[in-house]
C-alpha atoms as a PDB file:
ATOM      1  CA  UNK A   1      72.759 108.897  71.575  1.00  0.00           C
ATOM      2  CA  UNK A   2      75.534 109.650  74.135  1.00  0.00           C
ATOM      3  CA  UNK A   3      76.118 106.607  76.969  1.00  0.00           C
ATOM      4  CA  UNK A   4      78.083 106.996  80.066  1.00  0.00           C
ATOM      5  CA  UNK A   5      80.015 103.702  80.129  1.00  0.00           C
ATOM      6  CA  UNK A   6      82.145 104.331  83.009  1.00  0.00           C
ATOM      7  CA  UNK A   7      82.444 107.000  86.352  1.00  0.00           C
ATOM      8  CA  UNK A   8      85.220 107.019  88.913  1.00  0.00           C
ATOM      9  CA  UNK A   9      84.242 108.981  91.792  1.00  0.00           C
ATOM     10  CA  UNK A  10      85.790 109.971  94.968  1.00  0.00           C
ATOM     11  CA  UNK A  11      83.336 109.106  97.651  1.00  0.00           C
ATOM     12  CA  UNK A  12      83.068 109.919 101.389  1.00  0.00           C
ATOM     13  CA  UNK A  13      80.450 107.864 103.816  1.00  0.00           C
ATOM     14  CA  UNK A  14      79.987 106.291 107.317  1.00  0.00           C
ATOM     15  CA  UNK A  15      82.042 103.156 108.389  1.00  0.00           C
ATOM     16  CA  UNK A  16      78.118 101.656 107.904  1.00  0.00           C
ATOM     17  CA  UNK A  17      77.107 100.345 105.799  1.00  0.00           C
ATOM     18  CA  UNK A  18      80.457  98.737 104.690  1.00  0.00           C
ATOM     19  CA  UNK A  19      81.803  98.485 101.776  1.00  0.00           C
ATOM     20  CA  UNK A  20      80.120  95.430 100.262  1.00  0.00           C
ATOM     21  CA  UNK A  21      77.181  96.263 101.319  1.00  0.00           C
ATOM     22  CA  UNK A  22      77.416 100.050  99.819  1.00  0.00           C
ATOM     23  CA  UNK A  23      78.305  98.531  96.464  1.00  0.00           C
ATOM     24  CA  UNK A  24      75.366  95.676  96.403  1.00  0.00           C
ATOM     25  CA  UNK A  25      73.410  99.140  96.617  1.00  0.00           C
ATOM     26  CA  UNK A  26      75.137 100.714  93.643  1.00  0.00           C
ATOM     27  CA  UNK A  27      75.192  97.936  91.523  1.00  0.00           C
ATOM     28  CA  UNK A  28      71.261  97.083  92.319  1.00  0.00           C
ATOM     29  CA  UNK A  29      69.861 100.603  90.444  1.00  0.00           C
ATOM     30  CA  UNK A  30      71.303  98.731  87.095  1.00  0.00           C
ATOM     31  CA  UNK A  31      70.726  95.964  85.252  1.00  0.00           C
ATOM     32  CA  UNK A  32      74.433  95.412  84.082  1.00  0.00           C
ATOM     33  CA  UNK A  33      75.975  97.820  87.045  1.00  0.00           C
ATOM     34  CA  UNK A  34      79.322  96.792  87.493  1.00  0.00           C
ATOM     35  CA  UNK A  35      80.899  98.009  90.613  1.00  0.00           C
ATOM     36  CA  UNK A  36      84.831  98.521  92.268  1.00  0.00           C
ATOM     37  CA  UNK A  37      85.349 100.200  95.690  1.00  0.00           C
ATOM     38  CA  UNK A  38      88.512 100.920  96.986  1.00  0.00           C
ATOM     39  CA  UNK A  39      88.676 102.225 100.252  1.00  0.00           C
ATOM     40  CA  UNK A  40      91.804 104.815 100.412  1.00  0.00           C
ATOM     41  CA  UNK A  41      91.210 106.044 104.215  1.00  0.00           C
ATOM     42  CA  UNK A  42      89.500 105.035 107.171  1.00  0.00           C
ATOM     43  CA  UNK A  43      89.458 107.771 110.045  1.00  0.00           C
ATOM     44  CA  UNK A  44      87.361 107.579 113.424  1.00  0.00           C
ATOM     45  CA  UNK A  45      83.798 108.310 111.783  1.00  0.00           C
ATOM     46  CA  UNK A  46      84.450 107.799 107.770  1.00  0.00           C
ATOM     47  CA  UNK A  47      85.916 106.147 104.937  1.00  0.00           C
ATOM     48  CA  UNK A  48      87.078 107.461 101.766  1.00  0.00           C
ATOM     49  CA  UNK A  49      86.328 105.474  98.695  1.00  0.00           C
ATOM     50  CA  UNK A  50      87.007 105.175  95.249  1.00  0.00           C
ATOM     51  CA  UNK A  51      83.712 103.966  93.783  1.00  0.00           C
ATOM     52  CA  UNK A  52      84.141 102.344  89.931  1.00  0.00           C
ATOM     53  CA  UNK A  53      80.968 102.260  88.139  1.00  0.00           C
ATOM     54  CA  UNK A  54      80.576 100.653  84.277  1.00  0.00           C
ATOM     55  CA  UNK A  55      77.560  99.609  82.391  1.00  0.00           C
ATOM     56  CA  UNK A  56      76.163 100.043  79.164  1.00  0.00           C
ATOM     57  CA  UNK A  57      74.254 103.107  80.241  1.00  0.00           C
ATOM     58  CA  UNK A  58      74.893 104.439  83.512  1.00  0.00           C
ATOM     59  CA  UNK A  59      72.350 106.624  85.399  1.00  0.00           C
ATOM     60  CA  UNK A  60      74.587 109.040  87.482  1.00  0.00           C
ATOM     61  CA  UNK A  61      71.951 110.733  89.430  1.00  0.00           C
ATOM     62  CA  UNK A  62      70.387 107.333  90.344  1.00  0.00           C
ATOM     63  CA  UNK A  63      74.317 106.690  91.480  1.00  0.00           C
ATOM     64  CA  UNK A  64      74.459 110.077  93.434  1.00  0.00           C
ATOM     65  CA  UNK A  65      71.132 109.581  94.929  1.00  0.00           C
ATOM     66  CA  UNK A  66      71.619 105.764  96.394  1.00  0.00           C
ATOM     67  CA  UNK A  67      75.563 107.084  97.690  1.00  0.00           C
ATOM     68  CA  UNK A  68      73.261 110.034  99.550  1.00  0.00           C
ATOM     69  CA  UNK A  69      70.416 107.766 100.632  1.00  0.00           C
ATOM     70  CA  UNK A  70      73.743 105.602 101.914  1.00  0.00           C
ATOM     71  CA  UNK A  71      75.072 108.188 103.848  1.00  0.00           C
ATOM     72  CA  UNK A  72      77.468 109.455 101.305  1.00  0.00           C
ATOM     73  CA  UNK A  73      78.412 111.988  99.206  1.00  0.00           C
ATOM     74  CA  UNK A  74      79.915 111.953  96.222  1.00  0.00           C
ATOM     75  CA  UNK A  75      82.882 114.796  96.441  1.00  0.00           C
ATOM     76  CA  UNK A  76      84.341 114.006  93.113  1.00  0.00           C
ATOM     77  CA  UNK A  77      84.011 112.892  89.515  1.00  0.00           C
ATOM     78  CA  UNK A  78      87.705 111.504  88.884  1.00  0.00           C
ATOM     79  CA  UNK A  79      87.235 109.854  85.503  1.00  0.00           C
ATOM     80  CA  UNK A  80      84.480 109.300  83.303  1.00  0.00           C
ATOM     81  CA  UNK A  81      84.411 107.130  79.890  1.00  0.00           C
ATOM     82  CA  UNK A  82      81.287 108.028  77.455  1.00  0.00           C
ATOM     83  CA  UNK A  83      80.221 107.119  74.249  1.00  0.00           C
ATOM     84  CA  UNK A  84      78.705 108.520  71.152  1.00  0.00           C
ATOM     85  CA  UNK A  85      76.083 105.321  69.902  1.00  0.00           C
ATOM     86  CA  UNK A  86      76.806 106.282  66.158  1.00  0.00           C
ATOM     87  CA  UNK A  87      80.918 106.031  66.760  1.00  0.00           C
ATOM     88  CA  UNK A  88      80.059 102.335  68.383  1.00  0.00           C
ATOM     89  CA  UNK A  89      78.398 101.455  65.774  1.00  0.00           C
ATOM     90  CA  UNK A  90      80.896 102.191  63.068  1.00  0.00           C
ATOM     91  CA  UNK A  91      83.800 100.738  64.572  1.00  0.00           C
END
């Protein structure tokens, strides 16, 4: 079975709610959701984030839909680590 283990994505939303707050949301869908924002621009209604997700198995359309239900949307997938269960397993 194929896990995604990590995402990077490029994410725009409102100043509100910040960015703590925005990733408490992310990392609540998961059980082991690990989550890194870096906000890389502030203008007069948005910020531009870098949102770092890892897990064991992440869910990216539960991601996609809590950024949306956020007021975000996810513009870009920048970097993504998966991984085939049979490879783990053998190493």
């Amino acid at each position: 079975m194929i896990f995604v283990k990590k995402v990077v994505l490029d994410v725009l939303k409102p100043h509100q709610p910040n960015a703590l707050d925005f990733s408490k949301a992310i990392s609540a869908i998961g059980d082991d959701y690990r989550v890194r924002v870096i906000v890389l621009e502030v203008d007069e209604q948005t910020e531009t984030l870098q949102v770092e997700v890892t897990s064991s198995a992440i869910d990216f359309e539960l991601i996609r839909e809590t950024v949306t239900e956020q007021g975000g949307s996810v513009h870009s997938i920048d970097e993504v680590v998966v991984e085939n269960e049979r490879e783990a397993a053998a190493d």
